[in-house]
PDB file of N, CA and C in Angstrom:
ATOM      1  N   UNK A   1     -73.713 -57.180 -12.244  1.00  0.00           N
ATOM      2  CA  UNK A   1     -73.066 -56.348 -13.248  1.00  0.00           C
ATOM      3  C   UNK A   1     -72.943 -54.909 -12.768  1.00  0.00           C
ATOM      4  N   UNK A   2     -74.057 -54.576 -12.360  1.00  0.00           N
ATOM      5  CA  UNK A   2     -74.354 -52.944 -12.025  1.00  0.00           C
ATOM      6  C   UNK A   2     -72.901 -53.268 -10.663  1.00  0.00           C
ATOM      7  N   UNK A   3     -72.555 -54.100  -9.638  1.00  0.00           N
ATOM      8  CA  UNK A   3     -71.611 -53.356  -8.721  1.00  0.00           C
ATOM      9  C   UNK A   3     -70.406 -54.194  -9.243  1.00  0.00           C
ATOM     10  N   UNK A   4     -70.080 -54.394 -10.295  1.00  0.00           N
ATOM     11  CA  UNK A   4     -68.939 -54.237 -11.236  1.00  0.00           C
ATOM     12  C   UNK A   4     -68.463 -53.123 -12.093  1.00  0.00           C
ATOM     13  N   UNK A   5     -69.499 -52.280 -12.722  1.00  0.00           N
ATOM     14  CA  UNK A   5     -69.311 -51.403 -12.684  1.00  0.00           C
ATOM     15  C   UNK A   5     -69.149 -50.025 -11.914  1.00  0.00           C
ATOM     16  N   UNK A   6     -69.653 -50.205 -10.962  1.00  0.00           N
ATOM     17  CA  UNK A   6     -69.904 -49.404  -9.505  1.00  0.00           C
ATOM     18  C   UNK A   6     -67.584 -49.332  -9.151  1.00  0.00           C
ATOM     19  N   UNK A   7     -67.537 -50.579  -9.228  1.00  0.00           N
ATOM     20  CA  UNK A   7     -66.021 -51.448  -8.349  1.00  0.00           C
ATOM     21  C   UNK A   7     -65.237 -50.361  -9.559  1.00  0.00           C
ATOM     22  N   UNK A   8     -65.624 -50.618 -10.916  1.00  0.00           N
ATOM     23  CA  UNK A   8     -64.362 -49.800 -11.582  1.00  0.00           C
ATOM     24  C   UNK A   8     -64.228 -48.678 -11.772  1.00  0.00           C
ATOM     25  N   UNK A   9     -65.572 -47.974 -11.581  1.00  0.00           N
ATOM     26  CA  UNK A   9     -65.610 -46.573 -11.267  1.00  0.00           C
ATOM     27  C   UNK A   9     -64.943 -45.921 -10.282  1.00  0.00           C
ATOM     28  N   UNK A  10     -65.311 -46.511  -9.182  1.00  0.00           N
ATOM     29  CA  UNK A  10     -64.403 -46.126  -8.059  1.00  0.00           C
ATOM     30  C   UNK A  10     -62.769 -46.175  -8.025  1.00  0.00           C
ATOM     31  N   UNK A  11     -62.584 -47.629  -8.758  1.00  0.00           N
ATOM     32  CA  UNK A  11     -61.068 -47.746  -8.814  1.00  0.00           C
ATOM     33  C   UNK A  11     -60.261 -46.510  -9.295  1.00  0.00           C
ATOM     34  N   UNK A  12     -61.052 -46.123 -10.820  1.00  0.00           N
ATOM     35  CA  UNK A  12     -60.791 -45.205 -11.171  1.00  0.00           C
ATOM     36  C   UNK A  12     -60.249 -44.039 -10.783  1.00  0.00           C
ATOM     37  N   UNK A  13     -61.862 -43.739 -10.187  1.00  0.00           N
ATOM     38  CA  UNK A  13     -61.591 -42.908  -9.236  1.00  0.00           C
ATOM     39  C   UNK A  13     -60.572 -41.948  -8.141  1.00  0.00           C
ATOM     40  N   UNK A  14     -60.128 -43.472  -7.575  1.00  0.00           N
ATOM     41  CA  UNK A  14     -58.733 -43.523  -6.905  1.00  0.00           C
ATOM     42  C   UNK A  14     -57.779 -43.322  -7.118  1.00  0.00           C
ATOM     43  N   UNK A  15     -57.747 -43.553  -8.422  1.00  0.00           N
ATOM     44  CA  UNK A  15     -56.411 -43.506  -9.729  1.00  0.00           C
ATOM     45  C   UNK A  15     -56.336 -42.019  -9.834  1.00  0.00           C
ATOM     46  N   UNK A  16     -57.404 -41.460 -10.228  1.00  0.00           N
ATOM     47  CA  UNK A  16     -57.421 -40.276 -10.631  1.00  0.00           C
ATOM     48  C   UNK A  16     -57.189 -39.115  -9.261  1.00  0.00           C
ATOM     49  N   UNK A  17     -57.734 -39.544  -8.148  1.00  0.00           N
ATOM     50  CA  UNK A  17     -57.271 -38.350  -7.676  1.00  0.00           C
ATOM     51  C   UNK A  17     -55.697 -38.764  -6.870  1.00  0.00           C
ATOM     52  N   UNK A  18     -55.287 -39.820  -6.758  1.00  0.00           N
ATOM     53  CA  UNK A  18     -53.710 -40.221  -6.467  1.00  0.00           C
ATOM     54  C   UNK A  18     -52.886 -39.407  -7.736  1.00  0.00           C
ATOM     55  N   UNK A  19     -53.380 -39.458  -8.835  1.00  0.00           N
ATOM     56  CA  UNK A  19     -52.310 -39.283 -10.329  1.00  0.00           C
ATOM     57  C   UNK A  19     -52.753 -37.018  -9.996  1.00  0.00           C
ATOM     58  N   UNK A  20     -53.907 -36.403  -9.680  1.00  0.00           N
ATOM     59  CA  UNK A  20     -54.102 -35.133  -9.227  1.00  0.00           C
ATOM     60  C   UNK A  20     -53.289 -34.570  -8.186  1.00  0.00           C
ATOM     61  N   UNK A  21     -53.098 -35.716  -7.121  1.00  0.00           N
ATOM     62  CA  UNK A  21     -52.785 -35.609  -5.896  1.00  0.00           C
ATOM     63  C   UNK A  21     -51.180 -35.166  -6.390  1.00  0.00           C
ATOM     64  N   UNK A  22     -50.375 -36.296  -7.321  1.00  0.00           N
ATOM     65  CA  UNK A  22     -49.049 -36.392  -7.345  1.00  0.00           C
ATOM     66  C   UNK A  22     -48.136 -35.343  -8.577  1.00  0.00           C
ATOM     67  N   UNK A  23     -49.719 -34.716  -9.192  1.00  0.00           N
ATOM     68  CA  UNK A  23     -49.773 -33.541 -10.074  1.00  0.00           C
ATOM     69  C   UNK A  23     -49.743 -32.126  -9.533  1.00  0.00           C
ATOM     70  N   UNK A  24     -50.127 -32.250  -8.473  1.00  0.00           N
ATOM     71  CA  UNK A  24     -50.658 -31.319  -7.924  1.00  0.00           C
ATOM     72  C   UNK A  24     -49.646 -30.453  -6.726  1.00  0.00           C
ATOM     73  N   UNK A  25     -48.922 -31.448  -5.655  1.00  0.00           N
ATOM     74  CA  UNK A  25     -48.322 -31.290  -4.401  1.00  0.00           C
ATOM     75  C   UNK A  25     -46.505 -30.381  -4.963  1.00  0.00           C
ATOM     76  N   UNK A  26     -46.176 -30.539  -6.139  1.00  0.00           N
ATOM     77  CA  UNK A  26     -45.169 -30.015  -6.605  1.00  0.00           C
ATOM     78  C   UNK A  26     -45.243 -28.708  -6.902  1.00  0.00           C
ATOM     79  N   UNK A  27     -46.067 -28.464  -7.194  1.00  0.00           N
ATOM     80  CA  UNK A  27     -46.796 -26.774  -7.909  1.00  0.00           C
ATOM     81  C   UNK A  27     -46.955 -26.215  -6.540  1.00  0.00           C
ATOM     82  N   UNK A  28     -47.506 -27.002  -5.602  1.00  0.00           N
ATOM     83  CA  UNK A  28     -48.295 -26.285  -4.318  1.00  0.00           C
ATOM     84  C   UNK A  28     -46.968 -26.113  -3.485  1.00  0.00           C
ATOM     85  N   UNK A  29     -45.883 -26.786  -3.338  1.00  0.00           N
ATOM     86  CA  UNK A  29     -44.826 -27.170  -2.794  1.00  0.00           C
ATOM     87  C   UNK A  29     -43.982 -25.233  -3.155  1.00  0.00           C
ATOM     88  N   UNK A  30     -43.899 -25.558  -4.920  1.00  0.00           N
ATOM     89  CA  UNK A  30     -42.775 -24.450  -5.108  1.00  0.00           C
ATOM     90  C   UNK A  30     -43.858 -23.415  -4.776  1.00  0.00           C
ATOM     91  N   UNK A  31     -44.986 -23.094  -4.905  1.00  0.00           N
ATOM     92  CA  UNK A  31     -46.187 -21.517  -4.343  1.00  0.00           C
ATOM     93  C   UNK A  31     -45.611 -21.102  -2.636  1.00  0.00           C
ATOM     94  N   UNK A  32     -45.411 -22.547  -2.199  1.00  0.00           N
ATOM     95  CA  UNK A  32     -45.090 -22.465  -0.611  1.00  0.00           C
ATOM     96  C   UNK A  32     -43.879 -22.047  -0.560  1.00  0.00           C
ATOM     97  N   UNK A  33     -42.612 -21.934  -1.223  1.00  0.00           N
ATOM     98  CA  UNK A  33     -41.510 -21.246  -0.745  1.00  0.00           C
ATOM     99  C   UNK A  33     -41.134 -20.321  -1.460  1.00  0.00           C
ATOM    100  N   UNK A  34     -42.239 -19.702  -2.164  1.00  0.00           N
ATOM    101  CA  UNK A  34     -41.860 -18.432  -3.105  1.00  0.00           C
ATOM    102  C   UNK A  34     -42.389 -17.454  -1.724  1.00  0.00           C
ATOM    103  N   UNK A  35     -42.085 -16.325  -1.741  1.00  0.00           N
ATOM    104  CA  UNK A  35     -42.162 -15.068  -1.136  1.00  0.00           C
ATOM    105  C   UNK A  35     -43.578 -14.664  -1.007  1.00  0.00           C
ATOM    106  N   UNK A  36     -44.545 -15.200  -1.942  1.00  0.00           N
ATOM    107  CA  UNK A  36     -45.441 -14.821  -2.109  1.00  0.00           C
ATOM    108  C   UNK A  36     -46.871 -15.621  -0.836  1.00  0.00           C
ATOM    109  N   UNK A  37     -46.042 -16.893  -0.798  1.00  0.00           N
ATOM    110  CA  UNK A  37     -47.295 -17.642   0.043  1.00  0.00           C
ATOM    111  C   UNK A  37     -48.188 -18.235  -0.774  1.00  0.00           C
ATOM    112  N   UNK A  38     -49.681 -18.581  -0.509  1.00  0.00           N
ATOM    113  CA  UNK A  38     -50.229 -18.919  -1.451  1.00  0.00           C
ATOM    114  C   UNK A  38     -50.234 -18.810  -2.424  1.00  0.00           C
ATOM    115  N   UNK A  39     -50.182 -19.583  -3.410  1.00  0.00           N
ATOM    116  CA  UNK A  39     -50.543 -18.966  -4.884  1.00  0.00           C
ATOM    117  C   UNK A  39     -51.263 -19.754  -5.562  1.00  0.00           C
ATOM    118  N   UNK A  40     -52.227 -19.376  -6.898  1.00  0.00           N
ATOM    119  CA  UNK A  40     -53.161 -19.373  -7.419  1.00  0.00           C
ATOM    120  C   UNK A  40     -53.454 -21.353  -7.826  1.00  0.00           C
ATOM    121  N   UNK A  41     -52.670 -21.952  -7.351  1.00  0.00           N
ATOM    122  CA  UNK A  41     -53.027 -23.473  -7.557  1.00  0.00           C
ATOM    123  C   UNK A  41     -53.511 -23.939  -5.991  1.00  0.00           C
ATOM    124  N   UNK A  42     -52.908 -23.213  -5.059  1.00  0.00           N
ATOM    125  CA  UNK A  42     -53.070 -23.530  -3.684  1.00  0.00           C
ATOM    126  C   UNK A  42     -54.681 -22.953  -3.636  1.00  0.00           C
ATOM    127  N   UNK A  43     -54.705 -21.505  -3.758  1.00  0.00           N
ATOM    128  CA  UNK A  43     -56.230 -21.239  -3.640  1.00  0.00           C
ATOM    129  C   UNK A  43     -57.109 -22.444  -4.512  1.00  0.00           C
ATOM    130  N   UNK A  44     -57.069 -22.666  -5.573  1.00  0.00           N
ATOM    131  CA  UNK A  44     -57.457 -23.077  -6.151  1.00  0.00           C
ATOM    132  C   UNK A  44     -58.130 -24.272  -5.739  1.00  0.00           C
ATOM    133  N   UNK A  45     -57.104 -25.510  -5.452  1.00  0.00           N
ATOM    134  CA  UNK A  45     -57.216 -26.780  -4.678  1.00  0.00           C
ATOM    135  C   UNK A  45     -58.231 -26.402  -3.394  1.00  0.00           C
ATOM    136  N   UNK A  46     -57.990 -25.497  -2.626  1.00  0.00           N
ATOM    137  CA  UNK A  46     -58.752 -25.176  -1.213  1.00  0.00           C
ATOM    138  C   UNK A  46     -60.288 -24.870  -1.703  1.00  0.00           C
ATOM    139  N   UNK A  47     -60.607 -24.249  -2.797  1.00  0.00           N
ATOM    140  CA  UNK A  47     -61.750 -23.330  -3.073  1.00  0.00           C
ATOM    141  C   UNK A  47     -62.830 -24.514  -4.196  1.00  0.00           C
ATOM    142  N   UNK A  48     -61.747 -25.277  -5.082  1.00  0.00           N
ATOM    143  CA  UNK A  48     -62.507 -26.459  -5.495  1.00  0.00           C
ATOM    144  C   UNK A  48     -63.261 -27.079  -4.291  1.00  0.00           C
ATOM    145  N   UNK A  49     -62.389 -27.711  -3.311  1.00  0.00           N
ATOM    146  CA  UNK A  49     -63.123 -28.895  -2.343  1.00  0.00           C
ATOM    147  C   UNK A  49     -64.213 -28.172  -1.840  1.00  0.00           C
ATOM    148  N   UNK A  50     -63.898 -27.168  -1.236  1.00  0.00           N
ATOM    149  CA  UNK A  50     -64.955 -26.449  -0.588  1.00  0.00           C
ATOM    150  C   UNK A  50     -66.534 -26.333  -1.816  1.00  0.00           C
ATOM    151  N   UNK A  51     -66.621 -25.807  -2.746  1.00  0.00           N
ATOM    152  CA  UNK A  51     -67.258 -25.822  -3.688  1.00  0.00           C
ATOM    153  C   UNK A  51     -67.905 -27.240  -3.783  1.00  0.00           C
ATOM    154  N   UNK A  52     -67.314 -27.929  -4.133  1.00  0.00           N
ATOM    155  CA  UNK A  52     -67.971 -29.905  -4.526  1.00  0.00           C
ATOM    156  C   UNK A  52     -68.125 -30.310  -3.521  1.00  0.00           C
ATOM    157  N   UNK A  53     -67.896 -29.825  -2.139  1.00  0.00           N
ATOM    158  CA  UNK A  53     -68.433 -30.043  -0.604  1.00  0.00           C
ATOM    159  C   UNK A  53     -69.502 -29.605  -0.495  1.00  0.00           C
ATOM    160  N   UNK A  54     -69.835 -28.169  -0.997  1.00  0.00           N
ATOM    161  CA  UNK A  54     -71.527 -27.753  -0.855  1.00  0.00           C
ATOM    162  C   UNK A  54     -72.254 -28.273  -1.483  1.00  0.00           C
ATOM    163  N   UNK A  55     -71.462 -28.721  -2.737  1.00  0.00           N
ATOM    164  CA  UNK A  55     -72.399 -28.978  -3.556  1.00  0.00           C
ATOM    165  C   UNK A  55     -73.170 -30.501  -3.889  1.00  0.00           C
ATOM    166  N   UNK A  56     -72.298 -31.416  -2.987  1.00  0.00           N
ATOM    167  CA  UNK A  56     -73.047 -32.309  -2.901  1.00  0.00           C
ATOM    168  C   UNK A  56     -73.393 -32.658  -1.611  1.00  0.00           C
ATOM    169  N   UNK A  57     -73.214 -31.542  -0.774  1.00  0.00           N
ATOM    170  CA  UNK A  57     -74.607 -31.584   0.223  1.00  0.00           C
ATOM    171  C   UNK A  57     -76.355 -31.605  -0.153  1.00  0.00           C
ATOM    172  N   UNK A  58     -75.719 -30.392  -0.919  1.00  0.00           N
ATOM    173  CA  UNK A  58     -77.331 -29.959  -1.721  1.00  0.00           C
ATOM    174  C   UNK A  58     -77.893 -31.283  -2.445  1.00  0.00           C
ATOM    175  N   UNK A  59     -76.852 -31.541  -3.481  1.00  0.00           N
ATOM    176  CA  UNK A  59     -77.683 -32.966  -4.255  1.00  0.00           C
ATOM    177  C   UNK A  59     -77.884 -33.853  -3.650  1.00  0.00           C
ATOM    178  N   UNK A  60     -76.989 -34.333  -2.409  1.00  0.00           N
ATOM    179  CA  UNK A  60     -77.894 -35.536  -1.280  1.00  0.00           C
ATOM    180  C   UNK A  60     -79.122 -35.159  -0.883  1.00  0.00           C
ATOM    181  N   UNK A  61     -78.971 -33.790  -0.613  1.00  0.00           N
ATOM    182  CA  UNK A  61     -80.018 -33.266   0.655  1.00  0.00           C
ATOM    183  C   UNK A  61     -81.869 -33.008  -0.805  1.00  0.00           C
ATOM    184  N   UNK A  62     -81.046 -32.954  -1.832  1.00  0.00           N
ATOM    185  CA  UNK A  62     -82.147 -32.612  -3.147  1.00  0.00           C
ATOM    186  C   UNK A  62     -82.586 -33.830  -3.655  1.00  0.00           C
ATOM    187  N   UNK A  63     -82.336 -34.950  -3.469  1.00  0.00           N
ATOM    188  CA  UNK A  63     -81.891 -36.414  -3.580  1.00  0.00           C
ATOM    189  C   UNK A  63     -82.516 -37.377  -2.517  1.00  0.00           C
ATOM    190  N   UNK A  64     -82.675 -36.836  -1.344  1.00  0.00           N
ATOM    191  CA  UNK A  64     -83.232 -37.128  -0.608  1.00  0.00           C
ATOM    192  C   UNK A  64     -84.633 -36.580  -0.443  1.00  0.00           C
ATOM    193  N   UNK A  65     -84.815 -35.564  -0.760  1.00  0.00           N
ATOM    194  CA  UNK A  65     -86.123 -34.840  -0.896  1.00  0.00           C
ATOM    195  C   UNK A  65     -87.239 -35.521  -1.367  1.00  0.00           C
ATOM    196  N   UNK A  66     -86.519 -35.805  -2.543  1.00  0.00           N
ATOM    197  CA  UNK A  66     -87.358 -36.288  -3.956  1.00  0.00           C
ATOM    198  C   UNK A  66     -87.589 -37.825  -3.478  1.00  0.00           C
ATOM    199  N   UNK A  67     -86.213 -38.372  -2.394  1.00  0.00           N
ATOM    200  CA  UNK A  67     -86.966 -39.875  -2.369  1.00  0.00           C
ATOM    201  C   UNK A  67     -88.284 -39.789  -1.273  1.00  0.00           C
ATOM    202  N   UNK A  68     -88.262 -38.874  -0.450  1.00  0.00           N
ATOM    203  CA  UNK A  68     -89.502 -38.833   0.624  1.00  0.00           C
ATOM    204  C   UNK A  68     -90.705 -38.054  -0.149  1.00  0.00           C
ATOM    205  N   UNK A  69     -90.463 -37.845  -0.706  1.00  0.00           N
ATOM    206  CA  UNK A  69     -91.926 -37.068  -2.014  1.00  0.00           C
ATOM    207  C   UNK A  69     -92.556 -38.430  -2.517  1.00  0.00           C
ATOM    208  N   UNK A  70     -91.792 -39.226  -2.981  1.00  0.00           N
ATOM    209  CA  UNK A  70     -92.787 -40.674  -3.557  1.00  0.00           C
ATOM    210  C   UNK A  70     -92.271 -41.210  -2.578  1.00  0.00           C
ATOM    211  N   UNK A  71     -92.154 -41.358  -1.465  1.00  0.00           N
ATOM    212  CA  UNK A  71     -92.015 -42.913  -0.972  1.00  0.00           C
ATOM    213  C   UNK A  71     -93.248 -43.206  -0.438  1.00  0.00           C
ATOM    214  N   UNK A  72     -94.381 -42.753  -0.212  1.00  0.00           N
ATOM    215  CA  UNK A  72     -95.594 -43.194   0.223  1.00  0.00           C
ATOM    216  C   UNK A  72     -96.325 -43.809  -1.029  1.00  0.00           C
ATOM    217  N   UNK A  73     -96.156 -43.214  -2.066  1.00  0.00           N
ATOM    218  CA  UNK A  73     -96.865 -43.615  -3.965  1.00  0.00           C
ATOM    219  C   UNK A  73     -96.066 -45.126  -3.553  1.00  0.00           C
ATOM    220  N   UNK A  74     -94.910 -44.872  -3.628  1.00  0.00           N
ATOM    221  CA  UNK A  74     -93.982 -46.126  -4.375  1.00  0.00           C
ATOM    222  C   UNK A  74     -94.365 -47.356  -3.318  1.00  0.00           C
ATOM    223  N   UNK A  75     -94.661 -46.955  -1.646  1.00  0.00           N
ATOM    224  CA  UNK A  75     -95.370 -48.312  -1.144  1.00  0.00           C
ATOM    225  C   UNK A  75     -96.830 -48.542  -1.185  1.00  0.00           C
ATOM    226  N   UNK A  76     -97.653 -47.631  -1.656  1.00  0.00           N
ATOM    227  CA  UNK A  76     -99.236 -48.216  -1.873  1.00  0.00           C
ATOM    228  C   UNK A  76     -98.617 -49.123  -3.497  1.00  0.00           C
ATOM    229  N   UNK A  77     -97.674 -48.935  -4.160  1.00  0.00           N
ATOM    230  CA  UNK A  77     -97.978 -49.898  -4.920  1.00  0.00           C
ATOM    231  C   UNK A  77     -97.200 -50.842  -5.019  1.00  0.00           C
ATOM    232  N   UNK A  78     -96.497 -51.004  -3.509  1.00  0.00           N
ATOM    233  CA  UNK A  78     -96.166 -52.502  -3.335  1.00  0.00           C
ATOM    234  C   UNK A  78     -94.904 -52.707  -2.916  1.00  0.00           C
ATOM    235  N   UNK A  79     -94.220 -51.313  -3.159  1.00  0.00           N
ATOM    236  CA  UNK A  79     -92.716 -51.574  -2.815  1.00  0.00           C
ATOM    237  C   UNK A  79     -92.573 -51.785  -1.046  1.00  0.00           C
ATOM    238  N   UNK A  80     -91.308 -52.522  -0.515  1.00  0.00           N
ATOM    239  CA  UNK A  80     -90.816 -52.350   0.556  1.00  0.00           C
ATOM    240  C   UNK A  80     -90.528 -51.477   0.685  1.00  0.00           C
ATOM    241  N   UNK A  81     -90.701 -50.613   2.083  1.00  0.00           N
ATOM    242  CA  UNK A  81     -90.220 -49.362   2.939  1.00  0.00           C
ATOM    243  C   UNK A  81     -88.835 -49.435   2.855  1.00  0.00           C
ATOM    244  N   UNK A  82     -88.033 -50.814   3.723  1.00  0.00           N
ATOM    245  CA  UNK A  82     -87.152 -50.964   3.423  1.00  0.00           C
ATOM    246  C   UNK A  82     -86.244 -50.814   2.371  1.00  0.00           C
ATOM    247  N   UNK A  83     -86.468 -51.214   1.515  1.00  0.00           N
ATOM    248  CA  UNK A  83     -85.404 -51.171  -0.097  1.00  0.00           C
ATOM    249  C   UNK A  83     -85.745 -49.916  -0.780  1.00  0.00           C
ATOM    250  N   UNK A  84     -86.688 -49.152  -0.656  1.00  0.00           N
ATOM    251  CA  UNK A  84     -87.064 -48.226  -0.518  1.00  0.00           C
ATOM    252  C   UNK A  84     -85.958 -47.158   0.037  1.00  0.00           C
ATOM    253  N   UNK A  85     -86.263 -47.435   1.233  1.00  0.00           N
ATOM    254  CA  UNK A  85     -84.603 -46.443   2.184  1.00  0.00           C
ATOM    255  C   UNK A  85     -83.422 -46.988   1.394  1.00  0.00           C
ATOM    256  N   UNK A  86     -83.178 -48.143   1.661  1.00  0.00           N
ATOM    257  CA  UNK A  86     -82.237 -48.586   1.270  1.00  0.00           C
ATOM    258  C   UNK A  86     -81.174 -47.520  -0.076  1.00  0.00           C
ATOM    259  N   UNK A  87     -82.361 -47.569  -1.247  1.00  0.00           N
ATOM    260  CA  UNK A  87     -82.485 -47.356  -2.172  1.00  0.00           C
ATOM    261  C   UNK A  87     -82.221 -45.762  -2.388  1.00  0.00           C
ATOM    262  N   UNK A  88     -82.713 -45.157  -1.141  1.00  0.00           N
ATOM    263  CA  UNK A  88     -82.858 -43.238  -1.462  1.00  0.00           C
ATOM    264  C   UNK A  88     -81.772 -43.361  -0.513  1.00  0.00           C
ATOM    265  N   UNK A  89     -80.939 -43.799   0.259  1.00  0.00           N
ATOM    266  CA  UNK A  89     -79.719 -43.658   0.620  1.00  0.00           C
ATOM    267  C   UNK A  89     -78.362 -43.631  -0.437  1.00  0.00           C
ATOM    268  N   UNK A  90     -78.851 -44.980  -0.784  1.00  0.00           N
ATOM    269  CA  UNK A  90     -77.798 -44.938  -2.208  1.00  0.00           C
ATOM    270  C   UNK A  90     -77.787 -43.790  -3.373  1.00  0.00           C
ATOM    271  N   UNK A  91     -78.811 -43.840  -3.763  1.00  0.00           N
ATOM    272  CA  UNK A  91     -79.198 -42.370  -4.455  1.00  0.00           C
ATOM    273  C   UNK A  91     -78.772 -40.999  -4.104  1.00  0.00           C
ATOM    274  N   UNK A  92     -78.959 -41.115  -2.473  1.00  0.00           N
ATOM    275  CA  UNK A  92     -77.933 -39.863  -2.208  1.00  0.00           C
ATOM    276  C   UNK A  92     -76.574 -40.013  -1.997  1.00  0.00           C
ATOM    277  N   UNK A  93     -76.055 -40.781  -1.851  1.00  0.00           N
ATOM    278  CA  UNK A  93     -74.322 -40.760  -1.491  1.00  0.00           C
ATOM    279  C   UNK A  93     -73.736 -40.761  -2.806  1.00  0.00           C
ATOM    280  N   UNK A  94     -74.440 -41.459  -3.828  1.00  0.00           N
ATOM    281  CA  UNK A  94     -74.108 -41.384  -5.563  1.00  0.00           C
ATOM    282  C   UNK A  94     -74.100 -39.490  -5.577  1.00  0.00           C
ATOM    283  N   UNK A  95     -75.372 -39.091  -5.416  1.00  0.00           N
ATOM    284  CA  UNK A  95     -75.369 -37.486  -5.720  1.00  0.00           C
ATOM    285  C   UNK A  95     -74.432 -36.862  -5.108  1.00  0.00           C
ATOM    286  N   UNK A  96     -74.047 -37.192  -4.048  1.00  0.00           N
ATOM    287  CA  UNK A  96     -72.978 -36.209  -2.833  1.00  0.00           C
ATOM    288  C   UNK A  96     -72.188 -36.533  -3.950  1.00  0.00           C
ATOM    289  N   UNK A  97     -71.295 -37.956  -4.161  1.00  0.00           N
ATOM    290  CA  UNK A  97     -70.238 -38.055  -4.893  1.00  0.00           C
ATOM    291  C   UNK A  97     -69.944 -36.954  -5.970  1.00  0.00           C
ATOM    292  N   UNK A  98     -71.374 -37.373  -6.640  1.00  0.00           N
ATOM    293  CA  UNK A  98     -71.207 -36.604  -8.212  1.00  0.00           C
ATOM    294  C   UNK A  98     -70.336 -34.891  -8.532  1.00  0.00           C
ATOM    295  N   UNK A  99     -70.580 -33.820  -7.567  1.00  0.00           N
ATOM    296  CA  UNK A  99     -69.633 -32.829  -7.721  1.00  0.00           C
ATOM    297  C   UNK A  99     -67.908 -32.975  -7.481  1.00  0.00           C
ATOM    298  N   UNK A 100     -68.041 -33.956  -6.763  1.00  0.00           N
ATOM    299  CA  UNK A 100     -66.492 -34.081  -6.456  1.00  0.00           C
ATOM    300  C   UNK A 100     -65.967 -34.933  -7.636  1.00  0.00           C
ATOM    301  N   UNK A 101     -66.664 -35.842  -8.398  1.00  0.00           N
ATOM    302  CA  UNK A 101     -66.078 -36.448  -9.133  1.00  0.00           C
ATOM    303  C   UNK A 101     -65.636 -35.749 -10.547  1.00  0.00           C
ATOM    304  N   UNK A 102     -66.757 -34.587 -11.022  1.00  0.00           N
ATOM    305  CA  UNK A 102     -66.867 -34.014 -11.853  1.00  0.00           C
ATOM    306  C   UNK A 102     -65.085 -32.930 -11.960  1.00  0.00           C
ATOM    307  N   UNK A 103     -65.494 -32.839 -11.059  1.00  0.00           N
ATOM    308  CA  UNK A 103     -63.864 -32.007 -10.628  1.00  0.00           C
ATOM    309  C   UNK A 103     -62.450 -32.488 -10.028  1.00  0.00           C
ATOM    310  N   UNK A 104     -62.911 -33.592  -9.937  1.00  0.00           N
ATOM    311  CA  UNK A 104     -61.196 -34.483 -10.068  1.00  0.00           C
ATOM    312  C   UNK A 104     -61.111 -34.666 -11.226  1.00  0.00           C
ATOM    313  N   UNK A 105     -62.153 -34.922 -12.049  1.00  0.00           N
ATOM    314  CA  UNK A 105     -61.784 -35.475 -13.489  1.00  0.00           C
ATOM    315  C   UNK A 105     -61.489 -34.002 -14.300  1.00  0.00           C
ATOM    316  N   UNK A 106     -61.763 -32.868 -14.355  1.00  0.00           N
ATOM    317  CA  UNK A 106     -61.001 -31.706 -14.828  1.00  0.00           C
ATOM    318  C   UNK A 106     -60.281 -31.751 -14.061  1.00  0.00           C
ATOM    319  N   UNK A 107     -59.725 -31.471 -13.219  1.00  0.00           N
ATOM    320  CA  UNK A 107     -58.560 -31.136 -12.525  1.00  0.00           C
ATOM    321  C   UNK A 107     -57.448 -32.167 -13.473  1.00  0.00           C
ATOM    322  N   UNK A 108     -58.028 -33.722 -13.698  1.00  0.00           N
ATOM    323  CA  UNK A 108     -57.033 -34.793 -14.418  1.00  0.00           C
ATOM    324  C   UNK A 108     -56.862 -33.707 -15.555  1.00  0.00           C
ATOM    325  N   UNK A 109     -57.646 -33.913 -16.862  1.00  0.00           N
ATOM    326  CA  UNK A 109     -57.401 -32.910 -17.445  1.00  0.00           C
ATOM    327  C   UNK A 109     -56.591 -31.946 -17.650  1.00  0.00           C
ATOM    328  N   UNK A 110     -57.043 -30.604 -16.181  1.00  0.00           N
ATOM    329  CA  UNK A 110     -56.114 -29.697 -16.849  1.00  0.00           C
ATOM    330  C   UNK A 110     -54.608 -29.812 -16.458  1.00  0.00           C
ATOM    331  N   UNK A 111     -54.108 -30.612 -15.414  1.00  0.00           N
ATOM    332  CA  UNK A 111     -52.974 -31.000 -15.273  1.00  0.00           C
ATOM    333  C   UNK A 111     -52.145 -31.997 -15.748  1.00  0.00           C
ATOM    334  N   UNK A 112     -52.698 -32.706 -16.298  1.00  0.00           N
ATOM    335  CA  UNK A 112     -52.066 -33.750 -17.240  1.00  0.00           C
ATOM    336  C   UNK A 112     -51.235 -32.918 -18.272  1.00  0.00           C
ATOM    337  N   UNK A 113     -49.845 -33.482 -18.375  1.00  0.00           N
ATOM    338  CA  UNK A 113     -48.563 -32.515 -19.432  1.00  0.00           C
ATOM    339  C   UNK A 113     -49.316 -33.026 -20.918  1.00  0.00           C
ATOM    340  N   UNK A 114     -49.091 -32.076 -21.553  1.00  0.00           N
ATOM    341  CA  UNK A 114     -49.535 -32.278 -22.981  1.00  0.00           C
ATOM    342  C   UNK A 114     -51.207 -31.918 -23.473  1.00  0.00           C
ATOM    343  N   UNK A 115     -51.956 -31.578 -22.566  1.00  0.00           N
ATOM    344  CA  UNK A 115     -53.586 -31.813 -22.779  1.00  0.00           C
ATOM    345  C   UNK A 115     -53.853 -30.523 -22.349  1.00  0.00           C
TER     346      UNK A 115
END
């Protein structure tokens, strides 16, 4: 169940930043042949990624911390080392995700016509 839900999240996912992507490249398109050069959707797009790039360095890297803080507790009482890693790997690539996801899904939001 849990990587059924995992499968539609992601799909989602995909959806959402293709439907950002195809929201997005028209605005950035007319900024690019105005006189001006960048403009404030172009910064914007550049300064998001960068942002949800640090920031889920940190929560892997904070994510990972926390799994090597108990992983010695969690095998005196029985767990595998293995599933263990296993386990604080997954935990961090979920956390890396989490800033970037947070901000495709506003970005859906504020570009969606009508909302």
């Amino acid at each position: 169940m849990k990587s059924a839900l995992k499968t539609g999240r992601q799909t989602r996912d995909l959806q959402l930043a293709s439907m950002v992507i195809a929201m997005r490249v028209p605005m950035m398109m007319l900024e690019a042949m105005s006189e001006k050069g960048r403009g404030a959707e172009t910064h914007r797009a550049v300064s998001e990624k960068v942002a949800a790039s640090v920031d889920g360095v940190v929560s892997a890297q904070i994510s990972l911390m926390n799994s090597a803080a108990t992983f010695w507790f969690d095998v005196m009482r029985g767990r595998s080392p293995a599933s263990l890693v296993s386990e604080a790997a997954n935990k961090a690539a979920a956390a890396a995700l989490r800033p970037g996801r947070k901000t495709l899904q506003a970005n859906y939001k504020r570009l969606v016509p009508g909302s």
